[in-house]
C-alpha atoms as a PDB file:
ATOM      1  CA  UNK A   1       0.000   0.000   0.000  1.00  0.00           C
ATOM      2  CA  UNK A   2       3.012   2.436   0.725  1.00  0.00           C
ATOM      3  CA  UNK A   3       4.088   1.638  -2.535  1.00  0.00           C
ATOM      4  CA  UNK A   4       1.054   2.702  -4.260  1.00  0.00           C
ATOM      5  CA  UNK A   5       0.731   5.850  -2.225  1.00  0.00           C
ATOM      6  CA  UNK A   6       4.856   6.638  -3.364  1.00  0.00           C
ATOM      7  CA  UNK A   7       4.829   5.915  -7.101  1.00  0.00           C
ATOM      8  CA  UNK A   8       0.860   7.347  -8.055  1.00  0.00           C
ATOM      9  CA  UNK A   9       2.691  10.690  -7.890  1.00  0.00           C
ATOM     10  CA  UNK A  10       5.358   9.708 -10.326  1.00  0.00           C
ATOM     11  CA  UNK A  11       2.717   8.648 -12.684  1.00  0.00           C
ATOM     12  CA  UNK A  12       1.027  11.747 -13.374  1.00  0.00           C
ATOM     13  CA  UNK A  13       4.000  13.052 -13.609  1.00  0.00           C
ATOM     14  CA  UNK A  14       4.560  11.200 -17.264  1.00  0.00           C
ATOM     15  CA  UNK A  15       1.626  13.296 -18.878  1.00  0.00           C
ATOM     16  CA  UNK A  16       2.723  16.376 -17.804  1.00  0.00           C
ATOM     17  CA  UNK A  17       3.503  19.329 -20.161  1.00  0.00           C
ATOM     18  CA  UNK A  18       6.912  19.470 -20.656  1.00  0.00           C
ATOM     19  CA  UNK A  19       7.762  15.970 -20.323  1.00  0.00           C
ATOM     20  CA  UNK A  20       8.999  13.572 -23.284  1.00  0.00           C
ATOM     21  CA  UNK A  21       6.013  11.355 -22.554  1.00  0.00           C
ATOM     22  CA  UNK A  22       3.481  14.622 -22.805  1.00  0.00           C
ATOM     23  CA  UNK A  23       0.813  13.683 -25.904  1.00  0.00           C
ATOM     24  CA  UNK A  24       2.397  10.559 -26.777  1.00  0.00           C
ATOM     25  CA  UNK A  25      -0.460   8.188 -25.752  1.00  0.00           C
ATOM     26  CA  UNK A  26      -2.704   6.966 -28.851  1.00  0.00           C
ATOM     27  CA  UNK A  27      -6.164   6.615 -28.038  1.00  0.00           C
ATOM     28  CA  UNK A  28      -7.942   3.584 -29.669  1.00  0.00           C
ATOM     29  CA  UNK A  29     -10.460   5.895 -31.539  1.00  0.00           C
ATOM     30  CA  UNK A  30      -8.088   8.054 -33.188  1.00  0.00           C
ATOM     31  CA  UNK A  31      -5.941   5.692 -34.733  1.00  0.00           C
ATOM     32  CA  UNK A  32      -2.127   6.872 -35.417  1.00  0.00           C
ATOM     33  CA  UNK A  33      -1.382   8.815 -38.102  1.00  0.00           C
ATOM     34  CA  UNK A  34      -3.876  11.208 -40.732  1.00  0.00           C
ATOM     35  CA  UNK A  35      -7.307   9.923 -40.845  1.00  0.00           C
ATOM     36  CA  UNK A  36      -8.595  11.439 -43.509  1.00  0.00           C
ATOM     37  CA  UNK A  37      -9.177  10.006 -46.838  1.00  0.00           C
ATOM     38  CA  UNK A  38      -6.098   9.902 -48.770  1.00  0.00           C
ATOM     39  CA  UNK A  39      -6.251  12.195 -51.861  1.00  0.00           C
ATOM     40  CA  UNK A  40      -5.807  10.628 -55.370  1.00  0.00           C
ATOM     41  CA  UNK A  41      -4.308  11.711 -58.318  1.00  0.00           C
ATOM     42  CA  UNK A  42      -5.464  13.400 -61.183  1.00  0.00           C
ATOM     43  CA  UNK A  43      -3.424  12.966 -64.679  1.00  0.00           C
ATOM     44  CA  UNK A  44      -4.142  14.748 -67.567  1.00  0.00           C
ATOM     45  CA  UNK A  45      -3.184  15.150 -71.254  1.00  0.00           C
ATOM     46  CA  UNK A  46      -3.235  17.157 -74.415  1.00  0.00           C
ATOM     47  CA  UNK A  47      -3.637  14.942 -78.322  1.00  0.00           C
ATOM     48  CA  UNK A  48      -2.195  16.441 -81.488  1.00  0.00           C
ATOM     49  CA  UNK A  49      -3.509  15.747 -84.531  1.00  0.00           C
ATOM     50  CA  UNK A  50      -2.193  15.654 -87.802  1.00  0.00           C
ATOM     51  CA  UNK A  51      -4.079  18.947 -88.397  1.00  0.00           C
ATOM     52  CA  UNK A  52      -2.497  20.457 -85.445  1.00  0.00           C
ATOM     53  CA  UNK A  53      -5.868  20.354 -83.782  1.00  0.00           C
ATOM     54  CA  UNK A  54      -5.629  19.519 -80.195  1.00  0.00           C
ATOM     55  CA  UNK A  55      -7.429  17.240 -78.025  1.00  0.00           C
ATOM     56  CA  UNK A  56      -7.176  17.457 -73.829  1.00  0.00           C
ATOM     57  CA  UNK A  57      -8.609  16.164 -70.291  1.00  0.00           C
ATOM     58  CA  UNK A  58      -7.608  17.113 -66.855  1.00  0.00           C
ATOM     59  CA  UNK A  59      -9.874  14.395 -64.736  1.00  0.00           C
ATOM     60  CA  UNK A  60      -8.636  11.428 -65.882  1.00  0.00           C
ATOM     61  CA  UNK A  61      -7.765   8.640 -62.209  1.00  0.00           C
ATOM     62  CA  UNK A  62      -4.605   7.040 -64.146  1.00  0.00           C
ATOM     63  CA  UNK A  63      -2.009   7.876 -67.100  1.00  0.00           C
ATOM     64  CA  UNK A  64      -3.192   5.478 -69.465  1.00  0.00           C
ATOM     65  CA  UNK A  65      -7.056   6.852 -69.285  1.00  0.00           C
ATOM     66  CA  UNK A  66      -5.707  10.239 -69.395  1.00  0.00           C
ATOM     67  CA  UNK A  67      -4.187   9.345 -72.873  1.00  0.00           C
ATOM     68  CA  UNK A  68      -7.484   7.583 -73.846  1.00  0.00           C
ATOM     69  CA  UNK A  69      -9.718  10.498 -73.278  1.00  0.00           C
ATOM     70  CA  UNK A  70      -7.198  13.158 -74.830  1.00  0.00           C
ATOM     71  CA  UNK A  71      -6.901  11.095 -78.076  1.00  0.00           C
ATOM     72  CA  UNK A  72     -10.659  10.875 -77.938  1.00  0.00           C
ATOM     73  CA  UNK A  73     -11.073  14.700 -77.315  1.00  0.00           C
ATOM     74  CA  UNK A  74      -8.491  15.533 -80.309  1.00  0.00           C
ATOM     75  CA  UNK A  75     -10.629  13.150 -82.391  1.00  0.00           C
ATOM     76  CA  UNK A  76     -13.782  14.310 -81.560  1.00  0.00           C
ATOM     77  CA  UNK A  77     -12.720  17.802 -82.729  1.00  0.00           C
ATOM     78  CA  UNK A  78     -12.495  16.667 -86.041  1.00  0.00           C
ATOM     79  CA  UNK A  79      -8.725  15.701 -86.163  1.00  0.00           C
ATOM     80  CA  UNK A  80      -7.358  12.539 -87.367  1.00  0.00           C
ATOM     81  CA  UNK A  81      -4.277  10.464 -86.330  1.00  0.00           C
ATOM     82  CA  UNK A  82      -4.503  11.724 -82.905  1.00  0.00           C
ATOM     83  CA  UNK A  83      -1.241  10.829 -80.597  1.00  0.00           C
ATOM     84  CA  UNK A  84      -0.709  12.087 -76.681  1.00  0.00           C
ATOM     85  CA  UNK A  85       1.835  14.587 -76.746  1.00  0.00           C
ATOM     86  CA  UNK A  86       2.461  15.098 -73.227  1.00  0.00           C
ATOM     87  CA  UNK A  87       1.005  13.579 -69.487  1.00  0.00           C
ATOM     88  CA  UNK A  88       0.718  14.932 -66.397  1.00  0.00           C
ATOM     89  CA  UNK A  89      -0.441  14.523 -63.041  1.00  0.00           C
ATOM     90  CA  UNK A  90      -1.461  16.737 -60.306  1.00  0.00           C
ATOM     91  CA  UNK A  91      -0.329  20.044 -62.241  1.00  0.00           C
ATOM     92  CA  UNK A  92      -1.677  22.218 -64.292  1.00  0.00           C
ATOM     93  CA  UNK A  93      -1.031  22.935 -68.156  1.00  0.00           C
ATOM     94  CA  UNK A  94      -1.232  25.512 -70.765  1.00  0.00           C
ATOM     95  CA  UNK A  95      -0.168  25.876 -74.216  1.00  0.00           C
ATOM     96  CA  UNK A  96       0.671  29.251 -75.844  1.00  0.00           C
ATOM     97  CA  UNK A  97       0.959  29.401 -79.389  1.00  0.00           C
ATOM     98  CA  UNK A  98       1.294  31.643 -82.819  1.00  0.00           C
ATOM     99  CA  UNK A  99       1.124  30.972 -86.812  1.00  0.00           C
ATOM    100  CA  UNK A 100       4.897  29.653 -86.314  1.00  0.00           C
ATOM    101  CA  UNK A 101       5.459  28.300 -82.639  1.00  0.00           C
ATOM    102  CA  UNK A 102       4.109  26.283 -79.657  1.00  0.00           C
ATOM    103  CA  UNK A 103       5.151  26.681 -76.705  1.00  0.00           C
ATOM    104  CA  UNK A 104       4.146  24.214 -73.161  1.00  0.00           C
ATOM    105  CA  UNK A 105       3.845  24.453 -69.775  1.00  0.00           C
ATOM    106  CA  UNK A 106       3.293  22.288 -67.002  1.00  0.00           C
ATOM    107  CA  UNK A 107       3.695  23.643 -63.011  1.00  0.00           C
ATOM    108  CA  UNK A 108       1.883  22.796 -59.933  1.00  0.00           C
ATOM    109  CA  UNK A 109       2.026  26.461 -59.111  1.00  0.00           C
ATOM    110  CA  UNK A 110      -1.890  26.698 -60.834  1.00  0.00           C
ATOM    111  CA  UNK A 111      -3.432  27.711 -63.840  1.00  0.00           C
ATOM    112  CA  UNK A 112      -2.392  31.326 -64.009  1.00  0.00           C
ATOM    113  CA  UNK A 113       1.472  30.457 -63.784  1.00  0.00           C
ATOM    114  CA  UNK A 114       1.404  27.728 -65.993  1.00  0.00           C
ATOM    115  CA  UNK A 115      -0.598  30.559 -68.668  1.00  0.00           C
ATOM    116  CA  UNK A 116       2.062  33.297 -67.811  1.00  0.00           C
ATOM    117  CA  UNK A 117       5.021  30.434 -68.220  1.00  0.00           C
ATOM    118  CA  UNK A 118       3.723  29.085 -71.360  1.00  0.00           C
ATOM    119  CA  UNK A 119       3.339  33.077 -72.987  1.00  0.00           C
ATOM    120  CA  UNK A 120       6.541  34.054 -71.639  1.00  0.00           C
ATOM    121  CA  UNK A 121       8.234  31.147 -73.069  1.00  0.00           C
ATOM    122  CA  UNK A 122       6.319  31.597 -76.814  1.00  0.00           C
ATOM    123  CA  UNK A 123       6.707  35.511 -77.198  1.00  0.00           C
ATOM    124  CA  UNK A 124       4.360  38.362 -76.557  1.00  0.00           C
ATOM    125  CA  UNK A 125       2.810  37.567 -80.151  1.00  0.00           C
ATOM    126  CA  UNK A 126       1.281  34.260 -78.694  1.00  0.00           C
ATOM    127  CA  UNK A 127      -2.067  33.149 -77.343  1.00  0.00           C
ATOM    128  CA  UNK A 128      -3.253  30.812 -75.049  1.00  0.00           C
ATOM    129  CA  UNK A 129      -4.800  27.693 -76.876  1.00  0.00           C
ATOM    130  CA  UNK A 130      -5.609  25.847 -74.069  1.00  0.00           C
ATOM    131  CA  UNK A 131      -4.842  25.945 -70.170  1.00  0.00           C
ATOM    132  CA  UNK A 132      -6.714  23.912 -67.159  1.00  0.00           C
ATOM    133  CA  UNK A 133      -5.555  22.000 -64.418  1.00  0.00           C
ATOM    134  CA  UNK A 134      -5.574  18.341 -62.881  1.00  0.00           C
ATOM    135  CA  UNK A 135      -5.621  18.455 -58.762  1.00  0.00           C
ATOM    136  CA  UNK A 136      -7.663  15.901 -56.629  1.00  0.00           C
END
């Protein structure tokens, strides 16, 4: 019983704030960790045709249906011999383009960089032919 009475002290002492052992209890509920959903990726792609006539899709779940639904896009635009020029995943994209050049961007920094990249990288005679973004 002495014991008892001696060590209950040192106990609460292990919860205390300041103490390594302060907050590192899991409760059963909780779980360890983040327990939210985990977020998923989002690809996208862009299809040229050999029209030049582009084809796109930013909510695509994997590459390969990202490439699927681009080639479709470009195709269903009226172009013919559609083939994925460039992926991407959780980014966005923009091309910028004139009579003579195309220029592309992809960034995770949003829409509005990836538009300012893909003009600054093109020339101040360029336009934006197409810019959106993939994100979960």
């Amino acid at each position: 019983m002495l014991a008892v009475v001696f060590l209950s002290p040192l106990a609460a002492l292990a919860q205390q704030a300041g103490t390594p052992q302060y907050n590192s209890v899991y409760l059963p509920a909780h779980g360890v960790g983040d327990t939210r959903a985990p977020k998923h990726s989002k690809w996208g792609a862009w299809a040229k045709g050999a029209d030049a006539n582009y084809g796109w899709t930013f909510s695509a779940r994997s590459e390969e249906e990202a490439r699927a639904l681009a080639i479709e896009d470009c195709e269903a635009r009226g172009s013919y011999d559609c083939k994925v020029a460039e992926t991407f995943f959780n980014a966005c994209a923009a091309i910028a383009a004139n009579s003579t050049r195309r220029r592309f961007q992809i960034t995770p920094e949003g829409e509005r960089a990836a538009r300012r990249e893909a003009l600054e990288d093109c020339g101040v005679d360029c336009k934006i032919v197409f810019a959106g973004c993939a994100y979960p």
